[in-house]
Structures are given as C-alpha cells and as structure tokens.
Protein backbone atom coordinates (compact mmCIF):
# COMPACT_ATOMS: atom_id res chain seq x y z
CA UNK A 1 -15.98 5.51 -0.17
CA UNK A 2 -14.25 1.88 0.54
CA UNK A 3 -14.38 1.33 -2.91
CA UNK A 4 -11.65 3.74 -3.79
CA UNK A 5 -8.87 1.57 -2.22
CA UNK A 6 -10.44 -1.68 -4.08
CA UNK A 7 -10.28 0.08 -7.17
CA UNK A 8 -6.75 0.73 -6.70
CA UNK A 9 -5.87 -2.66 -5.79
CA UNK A 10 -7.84 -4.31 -8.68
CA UNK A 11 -6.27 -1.67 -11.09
CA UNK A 12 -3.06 -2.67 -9.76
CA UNK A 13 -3.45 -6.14 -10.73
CA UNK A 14 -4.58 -5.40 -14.06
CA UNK A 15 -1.32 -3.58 -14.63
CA UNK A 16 0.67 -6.70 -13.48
CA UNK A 17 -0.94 -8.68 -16.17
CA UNK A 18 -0.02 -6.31 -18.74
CA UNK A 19 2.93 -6.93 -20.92
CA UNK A 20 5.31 -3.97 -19.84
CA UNK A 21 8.60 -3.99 -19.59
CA UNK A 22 10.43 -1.72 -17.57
CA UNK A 23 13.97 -0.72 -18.15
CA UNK A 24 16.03 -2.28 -14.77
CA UNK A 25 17.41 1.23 -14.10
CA UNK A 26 14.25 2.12 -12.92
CA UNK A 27 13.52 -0.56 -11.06
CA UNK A 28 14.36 0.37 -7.47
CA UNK A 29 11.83 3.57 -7.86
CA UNK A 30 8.96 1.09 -9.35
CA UNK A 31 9.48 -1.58 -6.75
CA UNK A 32 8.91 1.71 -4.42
CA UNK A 33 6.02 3.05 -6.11
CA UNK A 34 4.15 -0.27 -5.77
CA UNK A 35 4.87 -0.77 -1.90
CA UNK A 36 3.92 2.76 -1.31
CA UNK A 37 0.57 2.15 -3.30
CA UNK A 38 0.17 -1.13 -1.34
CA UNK A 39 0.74 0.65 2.17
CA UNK A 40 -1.82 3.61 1.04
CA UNK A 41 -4.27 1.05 -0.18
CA UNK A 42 -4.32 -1.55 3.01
CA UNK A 43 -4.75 1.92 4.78
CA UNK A 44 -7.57 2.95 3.11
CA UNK A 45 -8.97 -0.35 3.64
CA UNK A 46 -8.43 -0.45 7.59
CA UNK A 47 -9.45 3.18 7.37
CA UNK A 48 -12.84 1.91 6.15
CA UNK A 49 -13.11 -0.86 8.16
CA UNK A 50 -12.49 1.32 11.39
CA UNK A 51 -14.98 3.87 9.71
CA UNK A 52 -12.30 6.56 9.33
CA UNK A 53 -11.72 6.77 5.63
CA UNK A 54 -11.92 10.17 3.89
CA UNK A 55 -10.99 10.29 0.30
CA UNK A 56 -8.79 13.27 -0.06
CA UNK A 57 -6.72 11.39 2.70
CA UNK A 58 -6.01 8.66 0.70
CA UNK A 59 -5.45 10.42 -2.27
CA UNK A 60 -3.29 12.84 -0.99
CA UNK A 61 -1.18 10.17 1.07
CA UNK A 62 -1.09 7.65 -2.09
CA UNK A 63 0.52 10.79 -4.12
CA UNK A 64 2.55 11.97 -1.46
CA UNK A 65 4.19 8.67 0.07
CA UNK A 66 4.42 7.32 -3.45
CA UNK A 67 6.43 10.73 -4.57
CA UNK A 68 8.72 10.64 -1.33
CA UNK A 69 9.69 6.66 -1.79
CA UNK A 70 10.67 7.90 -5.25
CA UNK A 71 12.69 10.78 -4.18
CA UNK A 72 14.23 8.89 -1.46
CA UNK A 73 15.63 6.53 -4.20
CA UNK A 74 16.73 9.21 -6.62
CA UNK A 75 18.65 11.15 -3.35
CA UNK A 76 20.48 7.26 -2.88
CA UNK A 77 21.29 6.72 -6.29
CA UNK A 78 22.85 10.36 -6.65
CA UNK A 79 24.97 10.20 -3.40
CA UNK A 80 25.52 5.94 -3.87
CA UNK A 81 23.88 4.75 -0.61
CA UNK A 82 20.77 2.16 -0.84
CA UNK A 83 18.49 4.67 0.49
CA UNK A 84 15.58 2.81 -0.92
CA UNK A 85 16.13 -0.11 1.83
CA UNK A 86 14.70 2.23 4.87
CA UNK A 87 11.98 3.56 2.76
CA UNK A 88 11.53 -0.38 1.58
CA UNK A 89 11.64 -1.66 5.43
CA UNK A 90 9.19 1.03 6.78
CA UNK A 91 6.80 0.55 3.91
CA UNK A 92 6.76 -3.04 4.34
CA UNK A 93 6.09 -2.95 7.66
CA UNK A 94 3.36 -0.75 7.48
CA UNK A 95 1.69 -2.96 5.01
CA UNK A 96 1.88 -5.99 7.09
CA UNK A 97 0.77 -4.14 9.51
CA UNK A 98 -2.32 -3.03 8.55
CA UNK A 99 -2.93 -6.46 6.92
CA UNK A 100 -2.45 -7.68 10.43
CA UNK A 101 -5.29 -5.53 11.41
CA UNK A 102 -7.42 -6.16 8.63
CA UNK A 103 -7.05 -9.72 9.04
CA UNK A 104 -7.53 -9.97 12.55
CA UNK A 105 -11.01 -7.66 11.93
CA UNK A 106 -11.96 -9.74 9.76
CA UNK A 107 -11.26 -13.00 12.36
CA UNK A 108 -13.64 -11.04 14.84
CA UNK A 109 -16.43 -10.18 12.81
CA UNK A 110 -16.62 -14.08 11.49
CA UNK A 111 -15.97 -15.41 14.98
CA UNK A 112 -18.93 -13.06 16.43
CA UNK A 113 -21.13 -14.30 13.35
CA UNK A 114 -20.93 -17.55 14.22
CA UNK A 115 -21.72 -17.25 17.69
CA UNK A 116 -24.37 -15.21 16.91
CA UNK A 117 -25.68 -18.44 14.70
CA UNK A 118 -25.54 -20.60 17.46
C-alpha cells in the first residue's frame, strides 16, 4: 500500500493550489499540521521502500502526530511560550531525515542499475 502516502502528498498539493485563505491566528497550528503530514508521509514512503509499511500505521501516526503538533501549539499559545518551535524543530528534522534516506535509496538502486548495464 505505497500508494497511500503518494496520495497524501499529491492531495496535499492540490490543496496548496486552492484559493483558501486562512485567518493568521491559526497559522502556527496549520504550519504544524502540514509538517506533521509531511513527516508521516516521507515515513510512509521510507516505510515502503524498506518494505515495512502497514496502513493503519500511517494512518494512525498521520492523525496522532498531526493532533499532538496542534495541541502542543494551543498549550503555547494559552501559557505564552512558542511551544510550536520544538514540535517545528523535531518535525523538521524528521522529515529531512527520512528524505535523506529516501534519497540516498534511491542513489543506490540507480547506481546498482547502472552497473548492472555495464
């Protein structure tokens, strides 16, 4: 079930393209909600691509990471500390990371292609 991450990802670009506005109070949880999306969906990808991916895992970690980022902001805005940034730093990291890994998968598999042509 790779496809499940894609479809996320290509859904998510759809949205960008939309006209929506969003009023700038709510900014800080939507900038959260899309790096917590991003983070599930690389995973899912390297998941697949290291043929570990089950479904319900995704799922249940898009929801759940996605909900938590969004709490995390809520819980800084109520007591007036930036709690967003940590939930902002760890997020990003764990996308690049797993684009990291994706990318340098992908690296292997074309580098072992082309020897294999040879």
């Amino acid at each position: 079930m790779i496809w499940l991450p894609l479809v996320g990802l290509a859904l998510g670009f759809l949205v960008y393209w939309l006209p929506i506005r969003v009023p700038s109070d709510y900014a800080a949880y939507l900038s959260l909600a899309t790096l917590a999306g991003l983070d599930s969906i690389f995973g899912g990808i390297r998941a697949g691509i290291e043929g570990k991916f089950h479904d319900d895992i995704f799922i249940s970690g898009f929801v759940v990471n996605t909900i938590l980022a969004a709490m995390l902001a809520y819980l800084g805005d109520q007591i007036g500390l930036d709690l967003f940034l940590a939930a902002v730093v760890v997020l990003g990291w764990r996308v690049f990371l797993n684009l990291s890994l994706i990318r340098r998968y992908w690296l292997t598999q074309t580098s072992m292609n082309r020897k294999r042509e040879s």
